[in-house]
N, C-alpha and C. Protein backbone atom coordinates (compact mmCIF):
# COMPACT_ATOMS: atom_id res chain seq x y z
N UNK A 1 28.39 -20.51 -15.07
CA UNK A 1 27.08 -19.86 -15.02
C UNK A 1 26.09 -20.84 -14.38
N UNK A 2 25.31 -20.60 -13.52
CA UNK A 2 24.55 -20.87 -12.45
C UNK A 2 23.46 -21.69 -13.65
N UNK A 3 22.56 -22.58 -12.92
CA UNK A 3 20.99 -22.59 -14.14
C UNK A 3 20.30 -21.71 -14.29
N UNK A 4 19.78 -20.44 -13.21
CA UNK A 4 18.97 -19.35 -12.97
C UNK A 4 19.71 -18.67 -14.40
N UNK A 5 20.63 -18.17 -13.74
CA UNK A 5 21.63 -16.93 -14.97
C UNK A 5 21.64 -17.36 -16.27
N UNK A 6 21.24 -18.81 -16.60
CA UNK A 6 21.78 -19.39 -17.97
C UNK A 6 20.08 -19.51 -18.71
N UNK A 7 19.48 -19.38 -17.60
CA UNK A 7 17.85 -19.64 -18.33
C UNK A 7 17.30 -18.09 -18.17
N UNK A 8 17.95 -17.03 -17.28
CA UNK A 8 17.95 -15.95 -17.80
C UNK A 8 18.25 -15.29 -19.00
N UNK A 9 19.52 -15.38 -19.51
CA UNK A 9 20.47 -15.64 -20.79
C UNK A 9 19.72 -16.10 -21.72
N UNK A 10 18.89 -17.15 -21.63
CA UNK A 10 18.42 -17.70 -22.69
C UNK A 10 17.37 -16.93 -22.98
N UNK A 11 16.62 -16.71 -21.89
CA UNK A 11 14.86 -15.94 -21.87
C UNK A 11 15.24 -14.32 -22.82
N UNK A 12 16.44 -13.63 -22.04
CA UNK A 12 16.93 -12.51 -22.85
C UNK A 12 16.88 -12.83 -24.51
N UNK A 13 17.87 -13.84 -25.01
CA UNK A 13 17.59 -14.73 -26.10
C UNK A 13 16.50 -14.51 -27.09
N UNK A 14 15.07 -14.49 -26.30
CA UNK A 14 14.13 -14.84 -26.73
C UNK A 14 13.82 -16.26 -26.84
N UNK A 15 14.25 -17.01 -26.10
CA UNK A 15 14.47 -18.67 -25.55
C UNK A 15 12.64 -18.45 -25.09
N UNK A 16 11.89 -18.65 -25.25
CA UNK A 16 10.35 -18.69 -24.16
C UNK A 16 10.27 -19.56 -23.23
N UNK A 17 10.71 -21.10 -24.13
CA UNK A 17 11.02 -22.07 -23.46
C UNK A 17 12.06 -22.08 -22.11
N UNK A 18 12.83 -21.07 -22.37
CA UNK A 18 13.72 -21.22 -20.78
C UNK A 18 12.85 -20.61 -19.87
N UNK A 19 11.92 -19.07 -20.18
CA UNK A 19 11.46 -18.53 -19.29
C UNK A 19 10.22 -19.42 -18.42
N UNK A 20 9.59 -20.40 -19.27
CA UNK A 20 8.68 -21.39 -18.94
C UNK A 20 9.53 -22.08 -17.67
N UNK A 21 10.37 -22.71 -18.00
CA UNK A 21 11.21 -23.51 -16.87
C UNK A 21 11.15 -22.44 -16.08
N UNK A 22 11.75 -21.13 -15.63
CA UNK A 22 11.94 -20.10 -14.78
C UNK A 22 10.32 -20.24 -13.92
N UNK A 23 9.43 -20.27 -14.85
CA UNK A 23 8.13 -20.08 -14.21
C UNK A 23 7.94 -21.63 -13.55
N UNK A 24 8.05 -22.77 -14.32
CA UNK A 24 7.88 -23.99 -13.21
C UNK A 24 8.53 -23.88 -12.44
N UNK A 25 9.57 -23.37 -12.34
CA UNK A 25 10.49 -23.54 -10.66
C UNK A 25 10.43 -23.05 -10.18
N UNK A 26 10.02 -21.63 -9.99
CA UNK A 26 9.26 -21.05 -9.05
C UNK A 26 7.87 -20.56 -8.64
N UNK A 27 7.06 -20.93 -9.74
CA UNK A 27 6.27 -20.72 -9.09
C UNK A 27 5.26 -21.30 -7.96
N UNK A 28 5.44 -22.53 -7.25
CA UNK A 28 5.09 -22.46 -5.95
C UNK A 28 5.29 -22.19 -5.29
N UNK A 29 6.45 -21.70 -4.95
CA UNK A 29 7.17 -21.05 -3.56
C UNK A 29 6.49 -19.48 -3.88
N UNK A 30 6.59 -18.38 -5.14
CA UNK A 30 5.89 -17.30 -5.68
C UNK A 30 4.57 -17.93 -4.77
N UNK A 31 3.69 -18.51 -5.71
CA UNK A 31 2.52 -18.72 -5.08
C UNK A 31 2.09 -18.64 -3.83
N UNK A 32 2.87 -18.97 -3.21
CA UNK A 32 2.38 -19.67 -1.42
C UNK A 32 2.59 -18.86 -0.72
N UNK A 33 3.88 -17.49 -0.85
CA UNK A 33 4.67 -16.54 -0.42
C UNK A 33 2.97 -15.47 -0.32
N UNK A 34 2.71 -15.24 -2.02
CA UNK A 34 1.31 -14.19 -2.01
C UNK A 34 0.31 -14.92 -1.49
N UNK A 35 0.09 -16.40 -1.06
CA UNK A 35 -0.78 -16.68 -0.66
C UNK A 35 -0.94 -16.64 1.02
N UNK A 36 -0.10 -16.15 1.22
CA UNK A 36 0.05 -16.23 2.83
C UNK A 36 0.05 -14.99 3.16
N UNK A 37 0.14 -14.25 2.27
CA UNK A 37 0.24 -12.26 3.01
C UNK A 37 -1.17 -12.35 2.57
N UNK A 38 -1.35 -12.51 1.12
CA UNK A 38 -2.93 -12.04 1.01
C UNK A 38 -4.29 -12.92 1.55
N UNK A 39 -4.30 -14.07 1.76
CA UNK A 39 -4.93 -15.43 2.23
C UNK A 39 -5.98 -14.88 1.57
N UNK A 40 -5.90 -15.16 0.01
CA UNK A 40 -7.16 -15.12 -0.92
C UNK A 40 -6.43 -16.11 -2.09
N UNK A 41 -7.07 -17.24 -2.22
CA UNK A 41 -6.40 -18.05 -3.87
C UNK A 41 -6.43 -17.06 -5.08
N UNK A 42 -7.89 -16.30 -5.24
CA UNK A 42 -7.54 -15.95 -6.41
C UNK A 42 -7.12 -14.71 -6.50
N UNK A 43 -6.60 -14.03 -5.63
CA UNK A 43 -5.56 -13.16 -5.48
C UNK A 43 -3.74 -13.93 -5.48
N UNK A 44 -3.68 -14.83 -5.21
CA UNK A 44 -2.44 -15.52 -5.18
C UNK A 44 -2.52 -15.40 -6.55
N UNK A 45 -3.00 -16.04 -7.56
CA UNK A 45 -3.27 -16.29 -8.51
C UNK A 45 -2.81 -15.33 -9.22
N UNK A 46 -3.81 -14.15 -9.27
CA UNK A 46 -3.12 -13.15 -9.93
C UNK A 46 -1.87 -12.64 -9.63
N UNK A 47 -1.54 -12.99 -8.74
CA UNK A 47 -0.14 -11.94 -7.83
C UNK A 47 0.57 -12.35 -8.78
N UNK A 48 0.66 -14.14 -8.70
CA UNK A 48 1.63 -14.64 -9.57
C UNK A 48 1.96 -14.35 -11.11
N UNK A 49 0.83 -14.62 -11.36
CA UNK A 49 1.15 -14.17 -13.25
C UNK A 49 1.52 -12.78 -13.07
N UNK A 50 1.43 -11.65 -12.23
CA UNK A 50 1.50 -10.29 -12.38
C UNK A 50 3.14 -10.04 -12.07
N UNK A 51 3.26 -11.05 -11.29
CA UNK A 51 5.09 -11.20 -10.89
C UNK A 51 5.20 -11.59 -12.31
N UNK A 52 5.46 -12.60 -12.66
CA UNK A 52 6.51 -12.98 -14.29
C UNK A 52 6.09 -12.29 -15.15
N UNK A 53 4.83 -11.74 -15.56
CA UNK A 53 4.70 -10.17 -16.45
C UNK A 53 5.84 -9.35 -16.17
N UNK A 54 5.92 -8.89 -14.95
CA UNK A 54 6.66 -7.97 -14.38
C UNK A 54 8.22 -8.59 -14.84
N UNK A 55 8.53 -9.63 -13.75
CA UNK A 55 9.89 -10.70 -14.21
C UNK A 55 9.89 -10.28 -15.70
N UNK A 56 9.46 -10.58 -16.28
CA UNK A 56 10.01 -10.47 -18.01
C UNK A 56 9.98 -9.36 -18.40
N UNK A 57 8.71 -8.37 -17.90
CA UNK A 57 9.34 -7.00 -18.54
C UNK A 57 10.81 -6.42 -18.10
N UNK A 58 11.09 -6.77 -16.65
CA UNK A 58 12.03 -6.11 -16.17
C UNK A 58 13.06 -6.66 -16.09
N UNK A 59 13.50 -8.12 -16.86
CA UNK A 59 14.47 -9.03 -16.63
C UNK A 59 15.64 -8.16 -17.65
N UNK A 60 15.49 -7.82 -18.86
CA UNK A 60 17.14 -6.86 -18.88
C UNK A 60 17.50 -6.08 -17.97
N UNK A 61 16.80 -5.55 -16.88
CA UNK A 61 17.63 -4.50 -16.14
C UNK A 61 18.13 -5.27 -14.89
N UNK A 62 17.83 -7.25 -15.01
CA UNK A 62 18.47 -7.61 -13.67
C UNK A 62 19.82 -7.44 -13.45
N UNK A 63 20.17 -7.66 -12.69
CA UNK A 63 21.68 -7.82 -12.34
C UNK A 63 21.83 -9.06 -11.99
N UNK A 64 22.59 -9.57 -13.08
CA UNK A 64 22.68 -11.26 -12.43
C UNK A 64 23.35 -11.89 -11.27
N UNK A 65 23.65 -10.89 -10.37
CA UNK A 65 24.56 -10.90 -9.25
C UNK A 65 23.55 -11.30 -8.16
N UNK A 66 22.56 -10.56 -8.50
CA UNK A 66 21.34 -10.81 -7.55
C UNK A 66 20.74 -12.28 -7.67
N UNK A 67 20.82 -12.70 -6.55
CA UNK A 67 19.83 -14.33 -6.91
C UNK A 67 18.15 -14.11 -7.41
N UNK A 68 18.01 -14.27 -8.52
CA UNK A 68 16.65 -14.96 -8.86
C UNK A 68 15.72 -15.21 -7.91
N UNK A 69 15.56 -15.97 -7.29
CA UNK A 69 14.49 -16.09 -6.55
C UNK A 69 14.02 -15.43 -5.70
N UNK A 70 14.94 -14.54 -4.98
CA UNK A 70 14.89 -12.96 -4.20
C UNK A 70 14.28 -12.09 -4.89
N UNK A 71 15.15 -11.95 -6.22
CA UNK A 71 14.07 -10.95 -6.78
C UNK A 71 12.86 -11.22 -6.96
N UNK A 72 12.47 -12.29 -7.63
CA UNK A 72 10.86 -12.90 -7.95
C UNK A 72 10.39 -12.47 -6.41
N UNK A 73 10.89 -13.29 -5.47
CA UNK A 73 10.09 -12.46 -4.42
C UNK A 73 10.00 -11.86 -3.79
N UNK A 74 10.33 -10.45 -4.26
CA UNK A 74 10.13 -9.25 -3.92
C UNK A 74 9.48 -8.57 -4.46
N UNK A 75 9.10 -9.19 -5.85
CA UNK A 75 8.20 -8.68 -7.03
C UNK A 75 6.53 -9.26 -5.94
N UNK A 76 6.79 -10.59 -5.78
CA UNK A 76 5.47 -10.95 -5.29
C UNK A 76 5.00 -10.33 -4.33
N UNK A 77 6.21 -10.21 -3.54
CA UNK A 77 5.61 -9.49 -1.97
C UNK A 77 5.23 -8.43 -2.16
N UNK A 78 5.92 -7.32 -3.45
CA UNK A 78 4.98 -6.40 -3.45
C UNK A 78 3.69 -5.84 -3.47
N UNK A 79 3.81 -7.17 -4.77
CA UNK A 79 2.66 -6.91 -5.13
C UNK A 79 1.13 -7.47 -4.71
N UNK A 80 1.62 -8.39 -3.36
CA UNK A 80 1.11 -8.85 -2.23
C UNK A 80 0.55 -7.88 -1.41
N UNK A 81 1.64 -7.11 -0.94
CA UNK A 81 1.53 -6.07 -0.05
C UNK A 81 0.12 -4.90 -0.90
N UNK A 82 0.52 -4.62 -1.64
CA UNK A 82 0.19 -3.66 -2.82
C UNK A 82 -1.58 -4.13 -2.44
N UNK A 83 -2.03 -5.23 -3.09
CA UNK A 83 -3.29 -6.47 -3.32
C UNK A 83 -3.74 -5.72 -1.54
N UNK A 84 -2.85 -6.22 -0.38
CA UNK A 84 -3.70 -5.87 1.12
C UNK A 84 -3.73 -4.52 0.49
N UNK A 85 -3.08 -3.64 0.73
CA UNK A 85 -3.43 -2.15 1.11
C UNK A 85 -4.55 -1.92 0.68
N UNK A 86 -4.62 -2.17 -1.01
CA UNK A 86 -6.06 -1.65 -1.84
C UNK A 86 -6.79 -2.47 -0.75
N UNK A 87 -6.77 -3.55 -0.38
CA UNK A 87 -8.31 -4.34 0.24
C UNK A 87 -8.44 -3.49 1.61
N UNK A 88 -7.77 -3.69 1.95
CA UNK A 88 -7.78 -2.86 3.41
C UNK A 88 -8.57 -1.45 3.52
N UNK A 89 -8.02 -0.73 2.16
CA UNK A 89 -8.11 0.70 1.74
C UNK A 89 -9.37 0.49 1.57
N UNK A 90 -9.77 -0.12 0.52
CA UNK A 90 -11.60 -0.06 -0.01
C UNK A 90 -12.42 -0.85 1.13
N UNK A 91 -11.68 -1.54 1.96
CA UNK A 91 -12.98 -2.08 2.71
C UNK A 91 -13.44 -1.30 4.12
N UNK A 92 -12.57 -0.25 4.37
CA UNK A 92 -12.85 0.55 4.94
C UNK A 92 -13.33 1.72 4.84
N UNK A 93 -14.30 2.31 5.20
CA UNK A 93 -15.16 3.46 4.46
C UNK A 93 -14.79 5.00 5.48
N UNK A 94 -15.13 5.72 4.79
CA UNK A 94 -15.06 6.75 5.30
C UNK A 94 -15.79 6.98 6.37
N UNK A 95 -16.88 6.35 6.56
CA UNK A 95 -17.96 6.62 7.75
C UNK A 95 -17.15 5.85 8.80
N UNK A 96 -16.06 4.67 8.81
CA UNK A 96 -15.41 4.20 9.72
C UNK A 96 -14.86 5.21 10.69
N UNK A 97 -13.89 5.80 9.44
CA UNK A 97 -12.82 6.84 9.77
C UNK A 97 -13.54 7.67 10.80
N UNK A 98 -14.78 8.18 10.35
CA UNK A 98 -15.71 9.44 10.76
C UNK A 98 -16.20 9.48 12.30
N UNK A 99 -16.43 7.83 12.57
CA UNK A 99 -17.32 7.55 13.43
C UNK A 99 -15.83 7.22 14.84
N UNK A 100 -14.58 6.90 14.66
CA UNK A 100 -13.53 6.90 15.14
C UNK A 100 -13.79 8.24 15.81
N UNK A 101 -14.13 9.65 15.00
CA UNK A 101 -14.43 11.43 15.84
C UNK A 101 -14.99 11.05 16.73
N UNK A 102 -16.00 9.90 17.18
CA UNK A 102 -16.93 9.92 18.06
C UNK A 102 -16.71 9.21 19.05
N UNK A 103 -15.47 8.58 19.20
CA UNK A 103 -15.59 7.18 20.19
C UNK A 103 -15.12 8.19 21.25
N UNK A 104 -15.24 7.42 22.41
CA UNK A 104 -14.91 7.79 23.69
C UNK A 104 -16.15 7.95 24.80
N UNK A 105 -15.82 8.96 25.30
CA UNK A 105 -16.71 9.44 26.54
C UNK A 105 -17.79 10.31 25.94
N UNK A 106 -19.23 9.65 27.13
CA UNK A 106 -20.70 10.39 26.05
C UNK A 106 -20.44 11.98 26.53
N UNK A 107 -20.51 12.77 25.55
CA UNK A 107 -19.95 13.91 25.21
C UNK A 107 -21.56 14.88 25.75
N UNK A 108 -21.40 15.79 26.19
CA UNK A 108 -22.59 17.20 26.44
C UNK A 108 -23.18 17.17 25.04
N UNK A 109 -24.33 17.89 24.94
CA UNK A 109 -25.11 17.84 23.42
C UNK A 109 -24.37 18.90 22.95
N UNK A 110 -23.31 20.09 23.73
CA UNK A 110 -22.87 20.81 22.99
C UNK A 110 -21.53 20.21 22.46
N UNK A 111 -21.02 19.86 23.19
CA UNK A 111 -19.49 18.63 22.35
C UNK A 111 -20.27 17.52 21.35
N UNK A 112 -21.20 17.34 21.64
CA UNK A 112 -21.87 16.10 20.39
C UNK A 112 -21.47 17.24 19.58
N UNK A 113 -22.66 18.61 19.25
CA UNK A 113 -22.51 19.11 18.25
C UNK A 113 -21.16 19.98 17.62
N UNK A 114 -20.51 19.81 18.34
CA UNK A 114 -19.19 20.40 18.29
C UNK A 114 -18.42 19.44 17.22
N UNK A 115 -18.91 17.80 17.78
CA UNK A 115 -18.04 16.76 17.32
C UNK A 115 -18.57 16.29 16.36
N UNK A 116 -19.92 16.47 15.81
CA UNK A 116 -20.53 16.59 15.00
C UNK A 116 -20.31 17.06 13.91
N UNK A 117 -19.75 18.42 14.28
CA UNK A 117 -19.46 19.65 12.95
C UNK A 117 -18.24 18.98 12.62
N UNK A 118 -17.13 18.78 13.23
CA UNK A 118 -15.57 18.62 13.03
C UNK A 118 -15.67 17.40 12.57
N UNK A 119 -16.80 16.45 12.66
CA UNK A 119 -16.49 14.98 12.53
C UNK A 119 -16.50 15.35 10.44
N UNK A 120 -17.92 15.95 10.15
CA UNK A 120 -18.23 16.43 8.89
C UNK A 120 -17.21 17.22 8.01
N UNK A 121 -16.29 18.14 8.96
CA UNK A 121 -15.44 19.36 8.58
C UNK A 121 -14.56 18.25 7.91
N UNK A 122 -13.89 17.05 8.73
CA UNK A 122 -12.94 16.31 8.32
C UNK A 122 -13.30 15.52 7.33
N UNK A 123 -14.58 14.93 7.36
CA UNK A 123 -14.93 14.69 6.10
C UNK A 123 -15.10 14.94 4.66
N UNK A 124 -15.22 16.33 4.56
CA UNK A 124 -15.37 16.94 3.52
C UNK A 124 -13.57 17.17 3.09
N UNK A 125 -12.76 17.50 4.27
CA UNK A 125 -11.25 18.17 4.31
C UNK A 125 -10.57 16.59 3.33
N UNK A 126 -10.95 14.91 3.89
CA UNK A 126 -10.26 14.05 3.45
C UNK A 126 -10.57 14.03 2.45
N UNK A 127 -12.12 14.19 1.76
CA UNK A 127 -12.64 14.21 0.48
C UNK A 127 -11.62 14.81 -0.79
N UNK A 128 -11.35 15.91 -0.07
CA UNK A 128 -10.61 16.84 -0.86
C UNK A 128 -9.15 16.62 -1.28
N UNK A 129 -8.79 15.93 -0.67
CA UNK A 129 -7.00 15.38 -1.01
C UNK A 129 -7.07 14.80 -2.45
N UNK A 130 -6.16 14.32 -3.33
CA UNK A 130 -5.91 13.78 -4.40
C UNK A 130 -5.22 12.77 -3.67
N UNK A 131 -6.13 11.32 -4.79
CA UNK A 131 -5.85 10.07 -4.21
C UNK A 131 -4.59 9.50 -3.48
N UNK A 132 -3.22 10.15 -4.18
CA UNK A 132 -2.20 9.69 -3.23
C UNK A 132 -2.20 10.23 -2.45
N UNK A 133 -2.71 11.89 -1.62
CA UNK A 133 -2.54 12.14 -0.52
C UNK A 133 -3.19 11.22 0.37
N UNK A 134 -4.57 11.21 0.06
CA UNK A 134 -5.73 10.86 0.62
C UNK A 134 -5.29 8.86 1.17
N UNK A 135 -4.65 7.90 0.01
CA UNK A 135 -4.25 7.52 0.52
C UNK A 135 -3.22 6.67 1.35
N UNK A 136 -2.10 7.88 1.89
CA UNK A 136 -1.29 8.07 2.68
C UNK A 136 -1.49 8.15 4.13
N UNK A 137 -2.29 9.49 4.16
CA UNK A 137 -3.20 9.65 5.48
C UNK A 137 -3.70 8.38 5.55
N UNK A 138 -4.96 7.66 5.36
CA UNK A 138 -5.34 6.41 5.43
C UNK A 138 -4.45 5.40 6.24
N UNK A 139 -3.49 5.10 5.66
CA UNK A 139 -2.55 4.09 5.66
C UNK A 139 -1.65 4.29 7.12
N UNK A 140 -1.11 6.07 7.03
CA UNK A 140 -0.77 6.37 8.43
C UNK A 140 -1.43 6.79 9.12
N UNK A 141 -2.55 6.94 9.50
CA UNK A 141 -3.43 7.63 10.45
C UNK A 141 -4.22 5.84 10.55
N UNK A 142 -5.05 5.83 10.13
CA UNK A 142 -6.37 4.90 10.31
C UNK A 142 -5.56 3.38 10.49
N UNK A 143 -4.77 2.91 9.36
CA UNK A 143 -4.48 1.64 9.38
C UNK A 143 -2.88 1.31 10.31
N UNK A 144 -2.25 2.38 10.59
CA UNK A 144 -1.15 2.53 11.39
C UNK A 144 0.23 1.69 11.13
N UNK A 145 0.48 2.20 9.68
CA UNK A 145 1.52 1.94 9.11
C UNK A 145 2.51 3.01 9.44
N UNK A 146 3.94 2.45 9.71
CA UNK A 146 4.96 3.39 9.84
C UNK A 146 5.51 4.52 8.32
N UNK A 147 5.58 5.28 8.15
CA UNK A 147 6.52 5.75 6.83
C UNK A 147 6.82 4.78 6.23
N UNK A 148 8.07 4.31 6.68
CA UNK A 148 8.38 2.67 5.63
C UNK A 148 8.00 2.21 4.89
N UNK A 149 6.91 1.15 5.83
CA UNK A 149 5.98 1.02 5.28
C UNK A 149 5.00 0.99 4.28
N UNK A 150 4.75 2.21 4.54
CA UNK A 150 3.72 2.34 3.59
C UNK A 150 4.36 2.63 2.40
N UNK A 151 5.82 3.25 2.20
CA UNK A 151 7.06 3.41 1.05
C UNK A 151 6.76 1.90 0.43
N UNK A 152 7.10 1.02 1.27
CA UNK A 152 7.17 -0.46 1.15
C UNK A 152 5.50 -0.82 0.05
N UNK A 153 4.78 -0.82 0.98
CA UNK A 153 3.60 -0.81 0.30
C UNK A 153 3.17 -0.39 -1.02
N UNK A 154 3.47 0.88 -1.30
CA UNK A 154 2.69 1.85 -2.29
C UNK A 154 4.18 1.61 -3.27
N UNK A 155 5.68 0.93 -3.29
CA UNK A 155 6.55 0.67 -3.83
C UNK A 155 7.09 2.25 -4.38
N UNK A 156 7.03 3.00 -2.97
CA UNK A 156 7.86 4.75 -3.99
C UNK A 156 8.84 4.48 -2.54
N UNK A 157 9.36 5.82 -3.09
CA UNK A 157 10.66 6.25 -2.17
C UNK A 157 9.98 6.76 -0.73
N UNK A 158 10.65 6.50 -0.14
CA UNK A 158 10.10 7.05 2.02
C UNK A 158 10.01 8.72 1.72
N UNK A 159 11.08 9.22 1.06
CA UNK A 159 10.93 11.05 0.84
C UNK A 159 9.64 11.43 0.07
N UNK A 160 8.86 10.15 -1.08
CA UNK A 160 7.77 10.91 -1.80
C UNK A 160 6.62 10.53 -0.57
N UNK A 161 6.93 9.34 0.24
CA UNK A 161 5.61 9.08 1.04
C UNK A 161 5.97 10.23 2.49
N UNK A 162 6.85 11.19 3.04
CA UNK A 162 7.03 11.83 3.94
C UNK A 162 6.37 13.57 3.22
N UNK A 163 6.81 13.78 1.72
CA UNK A 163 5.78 14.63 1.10
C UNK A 163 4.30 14.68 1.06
N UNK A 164 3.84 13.57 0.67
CA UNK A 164 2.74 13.60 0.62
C UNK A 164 1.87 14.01 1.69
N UNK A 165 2.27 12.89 2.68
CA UNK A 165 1.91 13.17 4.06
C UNK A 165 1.99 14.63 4.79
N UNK A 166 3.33 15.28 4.66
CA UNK A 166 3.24 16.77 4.48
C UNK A 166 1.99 17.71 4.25
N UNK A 167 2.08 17.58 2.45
CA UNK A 167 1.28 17.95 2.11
C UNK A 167 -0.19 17.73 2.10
N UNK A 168 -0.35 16.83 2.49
CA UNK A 168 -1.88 16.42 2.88
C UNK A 168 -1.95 16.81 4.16
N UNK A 169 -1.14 17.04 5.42
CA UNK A 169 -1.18 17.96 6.51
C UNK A 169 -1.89 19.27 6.52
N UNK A 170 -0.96 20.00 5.56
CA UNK A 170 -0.98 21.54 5.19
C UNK A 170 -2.52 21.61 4.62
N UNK A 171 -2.48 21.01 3.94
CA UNK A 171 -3.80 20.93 3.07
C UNK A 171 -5.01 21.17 4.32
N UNK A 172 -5.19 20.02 4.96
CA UNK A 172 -5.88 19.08 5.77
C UNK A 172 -6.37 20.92 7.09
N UNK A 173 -4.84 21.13 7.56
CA UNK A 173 -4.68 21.93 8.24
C UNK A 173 -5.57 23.48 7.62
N UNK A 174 -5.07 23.69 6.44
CA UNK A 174 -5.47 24.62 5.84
C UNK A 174 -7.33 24.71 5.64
N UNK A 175 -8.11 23.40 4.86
CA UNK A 175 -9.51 23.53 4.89
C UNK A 175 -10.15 23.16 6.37
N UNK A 176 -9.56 23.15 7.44
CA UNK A 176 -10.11 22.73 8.34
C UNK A 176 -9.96 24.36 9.50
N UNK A 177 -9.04 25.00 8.96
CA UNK A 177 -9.14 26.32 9.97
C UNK A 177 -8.22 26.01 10.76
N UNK A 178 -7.23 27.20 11.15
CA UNK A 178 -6.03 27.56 12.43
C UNK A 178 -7.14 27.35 13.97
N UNK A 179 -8.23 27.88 13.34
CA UNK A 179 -9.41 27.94 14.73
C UNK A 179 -9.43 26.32 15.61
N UNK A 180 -9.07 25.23 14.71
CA UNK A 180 -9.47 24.08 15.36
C UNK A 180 -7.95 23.95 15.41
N UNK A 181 -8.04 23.26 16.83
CA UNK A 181 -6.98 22.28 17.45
C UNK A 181 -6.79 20.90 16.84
N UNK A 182 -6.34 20.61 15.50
CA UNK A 182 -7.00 19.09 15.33
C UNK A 182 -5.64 19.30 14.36
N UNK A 183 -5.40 17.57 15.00
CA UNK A 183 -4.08 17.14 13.95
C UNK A 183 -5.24 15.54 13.24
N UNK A 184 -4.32 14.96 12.43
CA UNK A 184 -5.50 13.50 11.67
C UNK A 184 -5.50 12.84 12.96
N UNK A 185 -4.09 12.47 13.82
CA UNK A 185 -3.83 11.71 14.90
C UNK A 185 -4.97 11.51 16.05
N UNK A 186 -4.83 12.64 16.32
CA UNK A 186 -6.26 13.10 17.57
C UNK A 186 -7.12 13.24 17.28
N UNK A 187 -7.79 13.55 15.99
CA UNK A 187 -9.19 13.42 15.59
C UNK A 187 -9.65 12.32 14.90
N UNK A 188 -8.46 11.40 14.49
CA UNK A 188 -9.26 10.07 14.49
C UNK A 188 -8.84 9.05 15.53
N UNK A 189 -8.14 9.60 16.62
CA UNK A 189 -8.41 8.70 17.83
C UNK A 189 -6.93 7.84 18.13
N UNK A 190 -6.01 7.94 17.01
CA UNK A 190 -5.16 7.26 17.09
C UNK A 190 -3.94 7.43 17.43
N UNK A 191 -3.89 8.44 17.55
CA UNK A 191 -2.48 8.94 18.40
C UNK A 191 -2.25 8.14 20.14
């Protein structure tokens, strides 16, 4: 038995003391890993303690086949990844999104007001999603994450993040009228 597997063993135990060692030995490499996706200390910070919370809640269901330190960091990176999206997500506002309707070529006062109405229509249409639809779209439309991705990110399956997206289509499609030509892609510029 390896030291990882045997100070696992022990931590299962109820050993604390082994899980302590588990936490000195990795956690700088943990640390430095969230400190380099998120480049915030006291986000590293938390990442870390939020990994060995996690590590210990979820350490009976490891498989000791798996190396230790892979898993720890995959826990971190998630929850790395996880830490950007929300920042990304909240530091971008809806008036960003909105004002994306407008870029391009200076438009006739009747396409202003055209682009005007649709810029608002979509506003009110994203308003209306429930937060995981709402942000999915985000993530694939505005911030230009692949499916994967954002699976990767938000830590669900690629089939619940290809639903959502779906359904926040239909939706999207539905309060916005068959009358308009508008997919999220082309009306926020990013296609």
């Amino acid at each position: 038995m390896n030291e990882d597997a045997d100070l696992v063993s022990r931590t299962l135990a109820g050993d604390l003391d082994a899980f302590e060692a588990l936490y000195n030995k990795y956690k700088r490499s943990l640390y430095r890993t969230a400190l380099a996706i998120t480049e915030d200390d006291g986000a590293a910070d938390e990442i870390l303690q939020d990994c060995f919370l996690r590590a210990y809640a979820h350490l009976p269901r490891l498989d000791l086949s798996t190396p230790l330190a892979a898993w720890l960091h995959r826990i971190a990176i998630n929850l790395s990844y996880n830490r950007v999206a929300q920042r990304r997500l909240w530091s971008v506002s809806l008036d960003q999104i909105i004002d994306r309707l407008g870029a391009g070529s200076i438009p006739s006062p009747e396409q202003a007001l055209e682009r005007s109405e649709l810029r608002e229509r979509v506003r009110r249409a994203i308003h209306a999603l429930g937060f995981e639809q709402r942000v999915v779209v985000l993530l694939y439309y505005l911030q230009g994450f692949s499916l994967a991705e954002i699976a990767y990110i938000l830590d669900c399956p690629l089939g619940t993040v290809k639903s959502r997206l779906h359904h926040a289509r239909r939706k999207l499609r539905r309060e916005l009228g068959a009358d308009v030509a508008w997919t999220p892609g082309a009306a926020l510029d990013l296609g």
